[in-house]
Protein backbone atom coordinates (compact mmCIF):
# COMPACT_ATOMS: atom_id res chain seq x y z
CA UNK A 1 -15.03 -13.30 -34.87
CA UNK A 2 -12.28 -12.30 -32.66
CA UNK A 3 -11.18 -14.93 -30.04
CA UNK A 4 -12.86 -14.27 -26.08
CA UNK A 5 -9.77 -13.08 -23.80
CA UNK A 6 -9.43 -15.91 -20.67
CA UNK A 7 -10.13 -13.83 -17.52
CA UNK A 8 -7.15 -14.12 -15.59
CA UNK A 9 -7.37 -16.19 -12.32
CA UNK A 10 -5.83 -16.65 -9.24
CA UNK A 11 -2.02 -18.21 -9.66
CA UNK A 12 -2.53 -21.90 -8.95
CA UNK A 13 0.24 -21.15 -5.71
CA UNK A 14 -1.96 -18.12 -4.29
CA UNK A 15 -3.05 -20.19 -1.47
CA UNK A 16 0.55 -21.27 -0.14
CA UNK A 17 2.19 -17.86 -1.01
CA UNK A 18 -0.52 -16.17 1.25
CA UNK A 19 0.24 -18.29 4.25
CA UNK A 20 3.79 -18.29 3.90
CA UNK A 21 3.79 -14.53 3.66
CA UNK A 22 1.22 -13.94 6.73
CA UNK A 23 3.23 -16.47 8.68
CA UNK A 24 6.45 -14.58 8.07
CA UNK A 25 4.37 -10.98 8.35
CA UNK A 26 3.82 -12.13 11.82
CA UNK A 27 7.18 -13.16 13.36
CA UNK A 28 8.92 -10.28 11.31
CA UNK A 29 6.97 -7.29 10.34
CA UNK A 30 8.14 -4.08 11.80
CA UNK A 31 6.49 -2.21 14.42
CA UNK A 32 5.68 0.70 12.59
CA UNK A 33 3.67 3.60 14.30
CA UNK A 34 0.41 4.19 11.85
CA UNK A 35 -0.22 0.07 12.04
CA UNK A 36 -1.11 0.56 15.13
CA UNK A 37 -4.11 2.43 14.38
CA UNK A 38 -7.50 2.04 11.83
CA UNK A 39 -7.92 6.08 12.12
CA UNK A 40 -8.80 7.22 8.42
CA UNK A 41 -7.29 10.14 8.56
CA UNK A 42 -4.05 9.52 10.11
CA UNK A 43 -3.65 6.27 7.50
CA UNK A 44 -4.58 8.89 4.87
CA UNK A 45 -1.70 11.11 6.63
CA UNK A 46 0.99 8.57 6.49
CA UNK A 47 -0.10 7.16 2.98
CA UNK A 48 1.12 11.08 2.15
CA UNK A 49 3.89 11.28 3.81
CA UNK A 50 5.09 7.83 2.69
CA UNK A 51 5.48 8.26 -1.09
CA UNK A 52 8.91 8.48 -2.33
CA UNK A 53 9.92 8.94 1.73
CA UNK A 54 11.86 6.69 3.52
CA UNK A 55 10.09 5.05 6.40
CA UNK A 56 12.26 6.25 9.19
CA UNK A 57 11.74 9.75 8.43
CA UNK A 58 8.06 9.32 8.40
CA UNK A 59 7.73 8.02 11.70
CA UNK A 60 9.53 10.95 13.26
CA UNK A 61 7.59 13.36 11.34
CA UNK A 62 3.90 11.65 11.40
CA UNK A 63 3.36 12.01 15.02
CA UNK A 64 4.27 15.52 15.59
CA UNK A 65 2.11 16.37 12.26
CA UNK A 66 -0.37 14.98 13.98
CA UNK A 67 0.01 16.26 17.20
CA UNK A 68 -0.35 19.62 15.41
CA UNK A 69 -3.42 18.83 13.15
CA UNK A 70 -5.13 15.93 15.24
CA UNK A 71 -8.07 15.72 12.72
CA UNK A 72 -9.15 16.43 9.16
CA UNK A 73 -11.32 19.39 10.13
CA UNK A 74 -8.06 20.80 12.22
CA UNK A 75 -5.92 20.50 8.85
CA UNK A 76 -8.90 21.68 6.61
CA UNK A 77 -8.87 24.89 9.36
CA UNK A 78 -5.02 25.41 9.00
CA UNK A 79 -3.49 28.37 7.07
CA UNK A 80 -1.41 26.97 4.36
CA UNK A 81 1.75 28.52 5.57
CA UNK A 82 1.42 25.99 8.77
CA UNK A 83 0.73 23.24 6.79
CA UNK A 84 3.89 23.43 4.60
CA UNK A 85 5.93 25.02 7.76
CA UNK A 86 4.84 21.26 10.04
CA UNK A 87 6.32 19.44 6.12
CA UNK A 88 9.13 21.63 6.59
CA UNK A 89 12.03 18.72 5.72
CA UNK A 90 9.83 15.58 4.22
CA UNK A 91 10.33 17.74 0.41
CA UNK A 92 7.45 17.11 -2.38
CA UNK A 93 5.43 19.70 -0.94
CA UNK A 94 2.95 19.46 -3.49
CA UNK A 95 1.73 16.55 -1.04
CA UNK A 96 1.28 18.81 1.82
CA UNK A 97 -0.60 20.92 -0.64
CA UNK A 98 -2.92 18.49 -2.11
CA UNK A 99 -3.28 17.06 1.45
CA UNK A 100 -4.51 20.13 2.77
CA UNK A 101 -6.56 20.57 -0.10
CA UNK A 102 -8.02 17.18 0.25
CA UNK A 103 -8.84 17.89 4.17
CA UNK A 104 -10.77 21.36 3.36
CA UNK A 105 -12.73 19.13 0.57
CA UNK A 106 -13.57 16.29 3.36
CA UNK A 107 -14.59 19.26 5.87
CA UNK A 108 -16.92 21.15 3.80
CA UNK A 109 -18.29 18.35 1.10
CA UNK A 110 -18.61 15.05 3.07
CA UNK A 111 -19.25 16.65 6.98
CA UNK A 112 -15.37 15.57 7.98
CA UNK A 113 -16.02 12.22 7.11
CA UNK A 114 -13.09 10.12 4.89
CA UNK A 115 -14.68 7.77 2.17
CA UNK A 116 -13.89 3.82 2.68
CA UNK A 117 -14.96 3.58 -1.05
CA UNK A 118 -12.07 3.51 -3.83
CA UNK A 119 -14.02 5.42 -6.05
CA UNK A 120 -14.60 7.63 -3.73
CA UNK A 121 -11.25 8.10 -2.33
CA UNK A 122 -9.79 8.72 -5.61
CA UNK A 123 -12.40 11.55 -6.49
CA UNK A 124 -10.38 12.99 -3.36
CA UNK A 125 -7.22 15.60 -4.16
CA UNK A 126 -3.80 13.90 -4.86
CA UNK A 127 -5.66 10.09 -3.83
CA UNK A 128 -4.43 7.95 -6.76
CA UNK A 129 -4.94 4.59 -7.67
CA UNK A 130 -2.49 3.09 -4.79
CA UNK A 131 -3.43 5.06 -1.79
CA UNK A 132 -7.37 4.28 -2.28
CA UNK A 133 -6.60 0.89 -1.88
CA UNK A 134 -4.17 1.47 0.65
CA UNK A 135 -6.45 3.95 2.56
CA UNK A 136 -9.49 1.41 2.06
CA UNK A 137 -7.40 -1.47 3.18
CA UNK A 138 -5.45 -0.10 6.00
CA UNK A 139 -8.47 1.91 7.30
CA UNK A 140 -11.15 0.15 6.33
CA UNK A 141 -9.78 -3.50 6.62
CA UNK A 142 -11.38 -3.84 2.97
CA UNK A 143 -9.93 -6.39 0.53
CA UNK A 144 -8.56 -4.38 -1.98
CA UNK A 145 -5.03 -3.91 -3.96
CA UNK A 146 -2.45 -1.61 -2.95
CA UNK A 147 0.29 -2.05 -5.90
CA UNK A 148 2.95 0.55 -4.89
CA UNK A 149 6.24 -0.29 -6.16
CA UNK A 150 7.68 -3.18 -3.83
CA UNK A 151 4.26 -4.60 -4.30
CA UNK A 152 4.50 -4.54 -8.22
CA UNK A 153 8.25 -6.03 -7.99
CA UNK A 154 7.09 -8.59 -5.35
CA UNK A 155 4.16 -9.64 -7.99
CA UNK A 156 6.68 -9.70 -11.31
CA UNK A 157 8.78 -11.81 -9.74
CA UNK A 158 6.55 -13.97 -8.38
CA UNK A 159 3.90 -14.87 -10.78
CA UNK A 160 4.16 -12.61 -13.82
CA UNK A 161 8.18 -12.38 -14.49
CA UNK A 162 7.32 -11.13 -18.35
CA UNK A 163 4.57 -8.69 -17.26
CA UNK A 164 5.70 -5.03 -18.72
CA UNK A 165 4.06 -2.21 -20.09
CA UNK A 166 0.11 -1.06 -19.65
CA UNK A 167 -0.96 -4.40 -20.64
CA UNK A 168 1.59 -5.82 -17.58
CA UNK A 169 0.91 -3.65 -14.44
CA UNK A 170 -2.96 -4.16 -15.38
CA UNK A 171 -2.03 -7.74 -14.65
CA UNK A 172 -0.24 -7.46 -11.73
CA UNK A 173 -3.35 -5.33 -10.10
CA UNK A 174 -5.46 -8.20 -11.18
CA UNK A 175 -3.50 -10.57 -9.32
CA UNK A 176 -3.52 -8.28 -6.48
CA UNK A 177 -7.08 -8.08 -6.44
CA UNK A 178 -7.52 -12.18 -6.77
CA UNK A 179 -5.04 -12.76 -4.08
CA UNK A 180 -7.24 -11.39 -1.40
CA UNK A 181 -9.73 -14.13 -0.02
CA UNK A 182 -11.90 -11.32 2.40
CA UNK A 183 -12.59 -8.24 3.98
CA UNK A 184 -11.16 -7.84 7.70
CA UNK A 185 -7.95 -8.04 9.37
CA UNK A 186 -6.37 -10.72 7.03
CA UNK A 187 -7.27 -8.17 4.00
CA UNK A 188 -4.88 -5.47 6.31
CA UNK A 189 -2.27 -8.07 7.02
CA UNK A 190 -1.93 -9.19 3.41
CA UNK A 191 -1.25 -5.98 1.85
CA UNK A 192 0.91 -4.81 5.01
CA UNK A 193 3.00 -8.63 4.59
CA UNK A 194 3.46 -7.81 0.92
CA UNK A 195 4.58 -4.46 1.28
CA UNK A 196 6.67 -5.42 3.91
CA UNK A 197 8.02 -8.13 1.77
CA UNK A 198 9.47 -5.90 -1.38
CA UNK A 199 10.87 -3.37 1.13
CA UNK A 200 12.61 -5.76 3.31
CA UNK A 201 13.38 -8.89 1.18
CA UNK A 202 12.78 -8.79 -2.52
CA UNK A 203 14.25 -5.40 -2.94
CA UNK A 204 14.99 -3.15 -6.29
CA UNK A 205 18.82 -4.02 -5.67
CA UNK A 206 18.34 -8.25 -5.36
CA UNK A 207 15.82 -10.49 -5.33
CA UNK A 208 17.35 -12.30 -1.56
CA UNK A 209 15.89 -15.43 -2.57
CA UNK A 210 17.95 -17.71 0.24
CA UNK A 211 16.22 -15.65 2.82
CA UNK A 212 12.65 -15.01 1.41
CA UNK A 213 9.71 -16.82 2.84
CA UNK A 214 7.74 -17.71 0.11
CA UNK A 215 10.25 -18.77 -2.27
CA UNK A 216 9.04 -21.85 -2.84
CA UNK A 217 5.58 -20.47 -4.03
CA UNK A 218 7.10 -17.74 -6.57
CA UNK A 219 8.62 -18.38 -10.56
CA UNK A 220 11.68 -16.40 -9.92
CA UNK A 221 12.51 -17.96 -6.63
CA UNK A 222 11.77 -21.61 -7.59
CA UNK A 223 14.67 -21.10 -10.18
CA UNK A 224 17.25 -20.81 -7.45
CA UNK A 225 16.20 -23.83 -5.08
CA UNK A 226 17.95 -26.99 -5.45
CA UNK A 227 15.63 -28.16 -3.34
CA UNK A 228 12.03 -27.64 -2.33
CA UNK A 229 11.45 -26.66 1.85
């Protein structure tokens, strides 16, 4: 008989790299504009706008897109041609498409009302795998993973520094997953501190080790301590 896969658990440092990284989130996560609000639909909005966007175009661009179409049922109403004219500038405009599309789907088959579910988010037009669980988290305040790509480098380097392939980002969203201890504003911070973390810190470029708060809790960073904080 084939030998029973372990089920893999919680790194052993989860507990120390989540308070290092919410103490740091606190002192030094940015101000940005859509975490100041649980909306649905304007997390949903940003979550768009976001993917392969730099952050300081977004946040000149989210607000006035919003200004325009204030609500799903006032994007689901929109003529397309306003839709990609208020995108005019952000590029990929296959999100503004599948954003509108996703807005006319919430309008007429759910009464204007945006899943918290990750199931059903991702039954939702151009909702993948990431923004479910960023839209359920960031919404919601629901314990769930958001890998996105400074998340996935974050957890490489951190606990899995050999994790590659299928096989390897199927890890790293289990870690995600088992790194979360419960639903509520902790559950938002966590996945906003680890985000925050890869785009600021332990970036594609360098892994700034000397300056990164949780260090001491992560593989790749132990290897450059001489000594333990």
């Amino acid at each position: 008989m084939p030998a029973k896969s372990t089920p893999n658990r919680a790194p052993s440092t989860a507990p120390e790299f989540r308070r290092r990284l919410l103490r740091w989130f606190r002192k030094h996560g940015r101000d940005l504009p859509w975490r100041r609000t649980r909306d649905p639909y304007a997390v949903l909005v940003s979550e768009f706008m976001l993917q392969q966007t730099q952050v300081s175009r977004v946040e000149s661009y989210w607000p006035r897109f919003l200004a325009r179409f204030p609500t799903v049922d006032a994007l689901a109403r929109a003529r397309p041609s306003s839709v990609r004219e208020s995108w005019e500038g952000l590029g990929y405009y296959r999100r503004a498409a599948n954003l509108h599309k996703l807005a006319r789907v919430v309008a007429t088959e759910q009464a204007g009302t945006i899943p918290s579910d990750t199931a059903a988010l991702r039954r939702l037009p151009g909702v993948g795998r990431y923004t479910a669980g960023a839209v359920a988290s960031f919404a919601f305040e629901r314990a769930e993973p958001a890998v996105d790509t400074n998340v996935a480098r974050v957890l490489r380097r951190a606990f899995h520094p050999r994790a590659r392939g299928a096989a390897g980002e199927r890890r790293l969203w289990d870690t995600a997953t088992r790194l979360h201890i419960r639903h509520g504003r902790s559950a938002w911070a966590f996945n906003q501190a680890i985000m925050e973390l890869g785009a600021l810190i332990c970036t594609a470029r360098i892994a700034k080790c000397g300056e990164c708060p949780v260090r001491g809790a992560c593989k790749t960073g132990k290897k450059g301590l001489r000594t333990e904080d």
